[in-house]
N, C-alpha and C. Protein backbone atom coordinates (compact mmCIF):
# COMPACT_ATOMS: atom_id res chain seq x y z
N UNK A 1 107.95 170.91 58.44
CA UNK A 1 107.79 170.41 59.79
C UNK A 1 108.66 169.17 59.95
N UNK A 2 109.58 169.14 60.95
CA UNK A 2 110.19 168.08 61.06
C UNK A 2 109.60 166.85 61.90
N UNK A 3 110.16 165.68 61.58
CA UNK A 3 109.39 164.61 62.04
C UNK A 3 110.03 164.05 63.10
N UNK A 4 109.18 163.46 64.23
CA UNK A 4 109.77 163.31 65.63
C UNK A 4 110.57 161.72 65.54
N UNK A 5 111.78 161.67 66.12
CA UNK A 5 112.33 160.80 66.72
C UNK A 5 112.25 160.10 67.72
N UNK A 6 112.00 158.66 67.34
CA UNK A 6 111.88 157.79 68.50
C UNK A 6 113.09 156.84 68.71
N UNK A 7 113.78 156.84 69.55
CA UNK A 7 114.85 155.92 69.80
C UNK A 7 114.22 154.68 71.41
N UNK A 8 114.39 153.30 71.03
CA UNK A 8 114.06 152.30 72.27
C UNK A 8 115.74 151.91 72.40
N UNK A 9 115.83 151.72 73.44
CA UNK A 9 117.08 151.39 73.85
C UNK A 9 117.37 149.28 74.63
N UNK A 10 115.90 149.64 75.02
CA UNK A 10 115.56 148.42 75.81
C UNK A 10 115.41 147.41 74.67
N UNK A 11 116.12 146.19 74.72
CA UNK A 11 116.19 145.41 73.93
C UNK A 11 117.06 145.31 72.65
N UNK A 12 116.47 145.03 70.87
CA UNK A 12 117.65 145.51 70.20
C UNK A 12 117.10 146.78 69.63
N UNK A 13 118.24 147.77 69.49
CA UNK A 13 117.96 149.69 69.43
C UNK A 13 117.04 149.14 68.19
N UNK A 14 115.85 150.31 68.15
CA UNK A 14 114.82 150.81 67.46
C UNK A 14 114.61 152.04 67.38
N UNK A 15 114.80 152.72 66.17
CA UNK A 15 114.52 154.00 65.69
C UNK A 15 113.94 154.33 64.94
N UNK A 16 113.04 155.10 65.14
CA UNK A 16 111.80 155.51 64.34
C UNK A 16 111.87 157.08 63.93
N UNK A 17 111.61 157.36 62.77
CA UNK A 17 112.14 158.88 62.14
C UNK A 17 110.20 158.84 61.42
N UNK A 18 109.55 159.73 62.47
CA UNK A 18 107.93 159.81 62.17
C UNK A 18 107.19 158.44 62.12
N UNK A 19 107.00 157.48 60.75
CA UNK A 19 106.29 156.42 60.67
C UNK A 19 107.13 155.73 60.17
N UNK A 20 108.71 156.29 60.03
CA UNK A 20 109.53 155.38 59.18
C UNK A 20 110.70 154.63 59.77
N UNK A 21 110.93 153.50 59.74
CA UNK A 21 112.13 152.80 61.01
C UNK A 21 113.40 153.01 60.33
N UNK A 22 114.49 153.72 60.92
CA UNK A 22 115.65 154.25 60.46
C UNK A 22 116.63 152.37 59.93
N UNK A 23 117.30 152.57 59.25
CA UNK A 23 118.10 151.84 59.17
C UNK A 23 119.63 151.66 58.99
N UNK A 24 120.50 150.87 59.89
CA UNK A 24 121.71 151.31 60.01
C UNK A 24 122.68 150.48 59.44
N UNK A 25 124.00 150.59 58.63
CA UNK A 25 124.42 150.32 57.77
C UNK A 25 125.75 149.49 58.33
N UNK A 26 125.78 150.32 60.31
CA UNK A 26 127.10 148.83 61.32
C UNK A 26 126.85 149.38 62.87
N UNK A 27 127.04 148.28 63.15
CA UNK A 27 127.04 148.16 64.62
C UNK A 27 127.76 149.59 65.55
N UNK A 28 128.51 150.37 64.51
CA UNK A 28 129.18 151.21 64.96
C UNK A 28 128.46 152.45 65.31
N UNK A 29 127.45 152.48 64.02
CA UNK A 29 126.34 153.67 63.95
C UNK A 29 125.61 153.86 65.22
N UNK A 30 124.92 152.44 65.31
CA UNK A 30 123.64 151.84 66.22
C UNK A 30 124.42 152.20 67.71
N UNK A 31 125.51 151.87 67.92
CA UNK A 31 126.47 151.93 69.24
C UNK A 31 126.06 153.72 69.65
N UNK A 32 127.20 154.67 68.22
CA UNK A 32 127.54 155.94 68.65
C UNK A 32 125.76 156.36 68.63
N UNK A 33 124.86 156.05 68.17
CA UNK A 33 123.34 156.80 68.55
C UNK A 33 122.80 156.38 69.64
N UNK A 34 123.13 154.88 70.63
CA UNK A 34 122.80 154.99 71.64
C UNK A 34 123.70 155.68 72.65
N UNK A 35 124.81 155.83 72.18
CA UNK A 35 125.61 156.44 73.61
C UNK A 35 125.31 158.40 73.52
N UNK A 36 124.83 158.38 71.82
CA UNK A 36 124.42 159.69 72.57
C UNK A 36 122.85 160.01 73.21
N UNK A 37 122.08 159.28 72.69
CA UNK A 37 121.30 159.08 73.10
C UNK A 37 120.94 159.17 74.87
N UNK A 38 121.82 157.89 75.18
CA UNK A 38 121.99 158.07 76.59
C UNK A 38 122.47 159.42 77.57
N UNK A 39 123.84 159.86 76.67
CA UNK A 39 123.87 161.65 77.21
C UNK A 39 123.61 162.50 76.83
N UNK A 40 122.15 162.03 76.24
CA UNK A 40 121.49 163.59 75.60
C UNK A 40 121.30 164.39 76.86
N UNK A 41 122.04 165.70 76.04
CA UNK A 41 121.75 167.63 77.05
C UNK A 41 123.27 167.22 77.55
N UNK A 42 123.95 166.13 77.28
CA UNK A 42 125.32 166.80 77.78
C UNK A 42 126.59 166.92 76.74
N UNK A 43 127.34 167.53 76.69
CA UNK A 43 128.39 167.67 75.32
C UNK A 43 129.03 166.59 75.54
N UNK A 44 129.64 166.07 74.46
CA UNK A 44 130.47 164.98 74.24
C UNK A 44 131.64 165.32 73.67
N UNK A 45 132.95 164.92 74.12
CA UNK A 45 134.09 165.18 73.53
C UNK A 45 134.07 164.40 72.62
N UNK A 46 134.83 164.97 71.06
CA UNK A 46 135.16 164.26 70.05
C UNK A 46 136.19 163.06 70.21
N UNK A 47 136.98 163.36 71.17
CA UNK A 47 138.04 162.72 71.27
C UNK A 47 137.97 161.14 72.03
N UNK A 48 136.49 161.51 72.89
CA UNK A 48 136.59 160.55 73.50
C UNK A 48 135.48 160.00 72.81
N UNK A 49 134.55 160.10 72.64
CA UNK A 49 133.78 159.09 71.36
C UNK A 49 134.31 158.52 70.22
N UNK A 50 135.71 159.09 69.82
CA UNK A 50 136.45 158.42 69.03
C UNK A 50 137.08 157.34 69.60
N UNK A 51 137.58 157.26 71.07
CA UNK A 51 138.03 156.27 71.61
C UNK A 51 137.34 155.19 71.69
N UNK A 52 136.03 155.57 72.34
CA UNK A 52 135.52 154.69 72.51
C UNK A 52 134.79 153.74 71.71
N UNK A 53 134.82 154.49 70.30
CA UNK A 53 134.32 153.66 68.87
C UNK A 53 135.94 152.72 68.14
N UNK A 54 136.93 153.01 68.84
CA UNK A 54 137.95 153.30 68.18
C UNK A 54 138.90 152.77 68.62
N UNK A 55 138.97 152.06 69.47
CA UNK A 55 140.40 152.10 71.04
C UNK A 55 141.46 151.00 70.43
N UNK A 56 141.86 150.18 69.09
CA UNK A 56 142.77 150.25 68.81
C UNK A 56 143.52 150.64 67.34
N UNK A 57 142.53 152.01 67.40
CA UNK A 57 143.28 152.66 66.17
C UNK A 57 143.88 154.49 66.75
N UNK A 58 144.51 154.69 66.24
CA UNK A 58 145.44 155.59 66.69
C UNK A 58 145.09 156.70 66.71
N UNK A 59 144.91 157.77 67.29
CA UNK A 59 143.75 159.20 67.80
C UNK A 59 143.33 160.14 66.32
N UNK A 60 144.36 159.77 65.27
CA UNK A 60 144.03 160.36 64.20
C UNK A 60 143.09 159.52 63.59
N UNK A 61 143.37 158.37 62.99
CA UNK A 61 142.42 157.42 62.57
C UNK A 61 140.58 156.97 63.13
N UNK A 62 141.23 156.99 64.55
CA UNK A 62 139.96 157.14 65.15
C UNK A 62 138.72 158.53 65.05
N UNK A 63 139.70 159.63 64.75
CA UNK A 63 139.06 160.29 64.58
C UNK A 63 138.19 160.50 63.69
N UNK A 64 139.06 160.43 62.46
CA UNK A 64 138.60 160.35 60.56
C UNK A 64 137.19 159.46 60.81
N UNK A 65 137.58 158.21 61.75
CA UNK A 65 136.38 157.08 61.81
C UNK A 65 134.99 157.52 62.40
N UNK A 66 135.03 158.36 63.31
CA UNK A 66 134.33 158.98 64.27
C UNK A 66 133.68 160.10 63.36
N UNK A 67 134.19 160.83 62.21
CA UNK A 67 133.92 161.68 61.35
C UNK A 67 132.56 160.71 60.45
N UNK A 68 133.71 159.91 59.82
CA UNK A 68 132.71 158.89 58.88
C UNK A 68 131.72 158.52 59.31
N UNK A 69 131.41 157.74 61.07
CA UNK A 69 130.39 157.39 61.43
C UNK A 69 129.39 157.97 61.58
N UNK A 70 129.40 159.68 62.02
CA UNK A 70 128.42 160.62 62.18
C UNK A 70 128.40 160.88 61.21
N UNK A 71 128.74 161.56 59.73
CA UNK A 71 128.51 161.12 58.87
C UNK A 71 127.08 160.46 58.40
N UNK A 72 127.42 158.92 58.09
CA UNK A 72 126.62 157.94 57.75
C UNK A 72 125.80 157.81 58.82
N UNK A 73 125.54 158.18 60.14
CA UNK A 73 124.46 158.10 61.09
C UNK A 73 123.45 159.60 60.47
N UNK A 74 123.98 160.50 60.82
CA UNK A 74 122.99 161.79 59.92
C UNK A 74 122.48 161.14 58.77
N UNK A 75 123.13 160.55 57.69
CA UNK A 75 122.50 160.20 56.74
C UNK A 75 120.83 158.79 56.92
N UNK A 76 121.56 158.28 57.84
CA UNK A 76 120.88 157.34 58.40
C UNK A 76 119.29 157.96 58.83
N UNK A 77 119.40 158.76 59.63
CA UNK A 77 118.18 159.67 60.03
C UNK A 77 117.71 160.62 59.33
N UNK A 78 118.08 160.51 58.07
CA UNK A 78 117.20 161.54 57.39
C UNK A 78 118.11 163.08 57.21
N UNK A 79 118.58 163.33 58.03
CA UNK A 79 119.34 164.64 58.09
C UNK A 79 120.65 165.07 57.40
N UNK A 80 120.65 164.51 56.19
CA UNK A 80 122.02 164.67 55.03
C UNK A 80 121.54 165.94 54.44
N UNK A 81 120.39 166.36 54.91
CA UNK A 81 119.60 167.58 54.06
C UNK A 81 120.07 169.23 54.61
N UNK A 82 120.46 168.66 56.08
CA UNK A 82 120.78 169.94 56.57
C UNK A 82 121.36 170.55 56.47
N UNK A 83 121.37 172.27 56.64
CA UNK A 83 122.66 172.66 56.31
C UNK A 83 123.79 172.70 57.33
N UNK A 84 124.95 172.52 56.37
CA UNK A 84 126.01 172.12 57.16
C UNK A 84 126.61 173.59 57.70
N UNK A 85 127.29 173.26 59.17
CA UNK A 85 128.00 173.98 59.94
C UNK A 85 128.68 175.06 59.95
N UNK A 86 128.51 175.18 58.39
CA UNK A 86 129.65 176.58 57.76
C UNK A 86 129.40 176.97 56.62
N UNK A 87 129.88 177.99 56.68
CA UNK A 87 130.02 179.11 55.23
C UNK A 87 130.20 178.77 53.72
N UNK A 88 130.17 177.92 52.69
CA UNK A 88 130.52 177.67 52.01
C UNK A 88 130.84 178.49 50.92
N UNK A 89 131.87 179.66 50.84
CA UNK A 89 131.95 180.64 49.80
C UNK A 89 132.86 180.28 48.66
């Protein structure tokens, strides 16, 4: 059974993963979980969440960064457990 997520936005971000308060490792994490947060149910371009974590490093770099951050945010919440996106043969 998975455990429910609480994100507060009001004030400084608070996240709660069941009874346990998540903890984040940079300002970068805490940023990209409230902005999705805020457009949760709508898709987000990669490209532009990289910008906007990112805006003076160069669309490749930003990207790699944007990789790393979700990344270490999944890990952050508990979810390094999941399985990942693809086939591994």
């Amino acid at each position: 059974m998975s455990k429910q997520l609480q994100i507060k936005l009001l004030g400084s971000l608070q996240v709660k993963i069941g009874e346990d308060t998540a903890v984040f490792r940079t300002d970068a994490e805490r940023t990209l979980l409230a902005y999705l947060a805020i457009h949760q149910g709508s898709p987000q371009r990669r490209d532009t969440l990289a910008g906007l974590l990112s805006p003076d490093r160069t669309d490749k770099e930003a990207l790699t960064y944007l990789r790393n951050r979700l990344t270490r945010l999944r890990h952050s919440l508990g979810d390094d457990e999941a399985a990942p996106p693809w086939l591994e043969i």
